[in-house]
Protein backbone atom coordinates (compact mmCIF):
# COMPACT_ATOMS: atom_id res chain seq x y z
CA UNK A 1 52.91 28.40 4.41
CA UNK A 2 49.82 29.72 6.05
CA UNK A 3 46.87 27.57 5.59
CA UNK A 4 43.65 28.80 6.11
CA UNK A 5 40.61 26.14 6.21
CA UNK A 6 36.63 27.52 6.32
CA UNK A 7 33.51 25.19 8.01
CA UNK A 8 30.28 25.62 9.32
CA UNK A 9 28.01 27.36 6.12
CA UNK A 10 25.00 25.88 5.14
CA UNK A 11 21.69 26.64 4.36
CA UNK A 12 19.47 28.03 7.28
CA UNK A 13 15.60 30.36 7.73
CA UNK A 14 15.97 33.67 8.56
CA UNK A 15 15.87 34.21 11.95
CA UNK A 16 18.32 31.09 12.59
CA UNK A 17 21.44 31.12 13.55
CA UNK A 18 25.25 29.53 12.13
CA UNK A 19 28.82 29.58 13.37
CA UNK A 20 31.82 29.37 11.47
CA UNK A 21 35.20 27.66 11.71
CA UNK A 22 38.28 28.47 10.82
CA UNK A 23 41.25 26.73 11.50
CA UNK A 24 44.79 28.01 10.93
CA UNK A 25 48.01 26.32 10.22
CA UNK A 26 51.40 27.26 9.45
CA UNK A 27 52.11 30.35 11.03
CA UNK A 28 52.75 32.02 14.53
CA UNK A 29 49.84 33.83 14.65
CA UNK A 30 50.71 35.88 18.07
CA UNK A 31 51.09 38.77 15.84
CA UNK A 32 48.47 37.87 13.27
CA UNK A 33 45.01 39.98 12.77
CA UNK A 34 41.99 37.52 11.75
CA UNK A 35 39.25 38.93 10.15
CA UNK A 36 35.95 37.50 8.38
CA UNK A 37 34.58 38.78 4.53
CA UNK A 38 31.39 38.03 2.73
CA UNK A 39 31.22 37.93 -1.18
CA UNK A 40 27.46 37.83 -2.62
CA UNK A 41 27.10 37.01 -6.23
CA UNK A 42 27.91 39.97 -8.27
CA UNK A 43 29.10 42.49 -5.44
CA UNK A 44 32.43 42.99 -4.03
CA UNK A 45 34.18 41.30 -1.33
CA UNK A 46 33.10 42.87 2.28
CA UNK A 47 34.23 43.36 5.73
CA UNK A 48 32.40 41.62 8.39
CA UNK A 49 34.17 41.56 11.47
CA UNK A 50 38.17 40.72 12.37
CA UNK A 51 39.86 40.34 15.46
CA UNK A 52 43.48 40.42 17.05
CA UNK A 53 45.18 37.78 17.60
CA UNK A 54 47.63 39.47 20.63
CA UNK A 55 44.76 41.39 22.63
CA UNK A 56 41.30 40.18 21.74
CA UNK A 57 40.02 43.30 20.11
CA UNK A 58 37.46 43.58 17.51
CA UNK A 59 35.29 45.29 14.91
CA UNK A 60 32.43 44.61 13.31
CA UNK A 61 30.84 46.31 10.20
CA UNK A 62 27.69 47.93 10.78
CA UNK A 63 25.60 45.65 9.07
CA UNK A 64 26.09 42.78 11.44
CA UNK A 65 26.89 44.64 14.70
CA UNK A 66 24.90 42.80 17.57
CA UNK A 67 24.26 40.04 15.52
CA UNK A 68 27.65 38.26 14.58
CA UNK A 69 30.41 37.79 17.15
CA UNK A 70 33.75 36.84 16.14
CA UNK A 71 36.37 35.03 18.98
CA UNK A 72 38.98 33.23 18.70
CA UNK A 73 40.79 30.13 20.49
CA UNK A 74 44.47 30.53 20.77
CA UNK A 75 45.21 26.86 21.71
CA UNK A 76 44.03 25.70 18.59
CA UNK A 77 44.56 28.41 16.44
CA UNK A 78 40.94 28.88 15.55
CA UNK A 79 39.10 31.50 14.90
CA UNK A 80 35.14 31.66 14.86
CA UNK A 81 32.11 33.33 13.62
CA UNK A 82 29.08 33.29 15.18
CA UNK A 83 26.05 34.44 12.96
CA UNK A 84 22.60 34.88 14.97
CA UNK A 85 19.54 35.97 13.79
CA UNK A 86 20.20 36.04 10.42
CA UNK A 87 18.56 38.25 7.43
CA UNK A 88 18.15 37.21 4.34
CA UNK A 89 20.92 40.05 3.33
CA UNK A 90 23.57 37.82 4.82
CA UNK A 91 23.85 34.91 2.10
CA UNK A 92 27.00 34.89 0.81
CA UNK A 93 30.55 33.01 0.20
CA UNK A 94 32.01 33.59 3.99
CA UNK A 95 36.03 33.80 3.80
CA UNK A 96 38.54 34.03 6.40
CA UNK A 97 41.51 35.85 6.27
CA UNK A 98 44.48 36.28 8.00
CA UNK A 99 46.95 39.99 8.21
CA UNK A 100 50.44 39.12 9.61
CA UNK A 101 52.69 41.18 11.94
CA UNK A 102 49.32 43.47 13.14
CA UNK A 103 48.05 43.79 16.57
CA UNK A 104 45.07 45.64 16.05
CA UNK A 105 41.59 44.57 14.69
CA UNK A 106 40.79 47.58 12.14
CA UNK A 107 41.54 46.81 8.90
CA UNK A 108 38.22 46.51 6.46
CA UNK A 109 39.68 46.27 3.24
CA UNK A 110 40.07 42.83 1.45
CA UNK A 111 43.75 44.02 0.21
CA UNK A 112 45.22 44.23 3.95
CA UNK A 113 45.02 40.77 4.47
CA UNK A 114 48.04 37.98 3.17
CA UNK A 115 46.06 34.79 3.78
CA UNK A 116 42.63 34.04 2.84
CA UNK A 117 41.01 30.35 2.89
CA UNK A 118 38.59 29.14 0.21
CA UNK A 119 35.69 30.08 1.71
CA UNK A 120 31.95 28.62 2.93
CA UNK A 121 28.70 28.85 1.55
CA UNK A 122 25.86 30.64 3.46
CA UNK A 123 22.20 30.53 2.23
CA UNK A 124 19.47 31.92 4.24
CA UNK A 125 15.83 31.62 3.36
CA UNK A 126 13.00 34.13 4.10
């Protein structure tokens, strides 16, 4: 079973920056899509960025274009987020989530993905 494991939030200034962890077990995730959501109190789960596994690609949603980066580490099947200057629009529950047998990086909806881990807390203060 696919096991997907969130670290890194915490509670930062605007301006700072934070990366997230996520490691992976369970799978073969050569043919996996990884992708990164954000859930705010009271609003719905959202895309932030994904990447795939096989070639590298990625995408980003608008609102964090330039600022996040997502990469990944295929040794040790982790996959990262890197948050820079951060707004105090980005707080949120961070989740990562995993989309098996897919070799591209589009896919922004929360129901395309199998796996998702438990998530990680990220508070950022004006």
């Amino acid at each position: 079973q696919v096991q997907l494991v969130e670290s890194g939030g915490g509670s930062v200034r605007a301006g700072d920056s934070l990366r997230l962890s996520c490691a992976a077990s369970g799978g073969t995730f050569s043919t996996y899509t990884k992708g990164w959501f954000r859930q705010a109190p009271g609003k719905e789960r959202e895309f932030v960025a994904a990447i795939s596994w096989s070639t590298g690609r990625t995408n980003y949603a608008d609102s964090v274009k330039g600022r996040f980066t997502i990469s990944r580490n295929n040794a040790n099947n982790m996959v990262y987020l890197q948050m820079n200057t951060l707004k105090p629009e980005d707080p949120a529950v961070y989740y990562c989530a995993a989309r098996r047998y897919s070799s591209e990086s589009y896919y922004p909806n929360p129901y395309e993905y199998d796996y998702w881990g438990q998530g990680t807390q990220v508070t950022v203060s004006s």
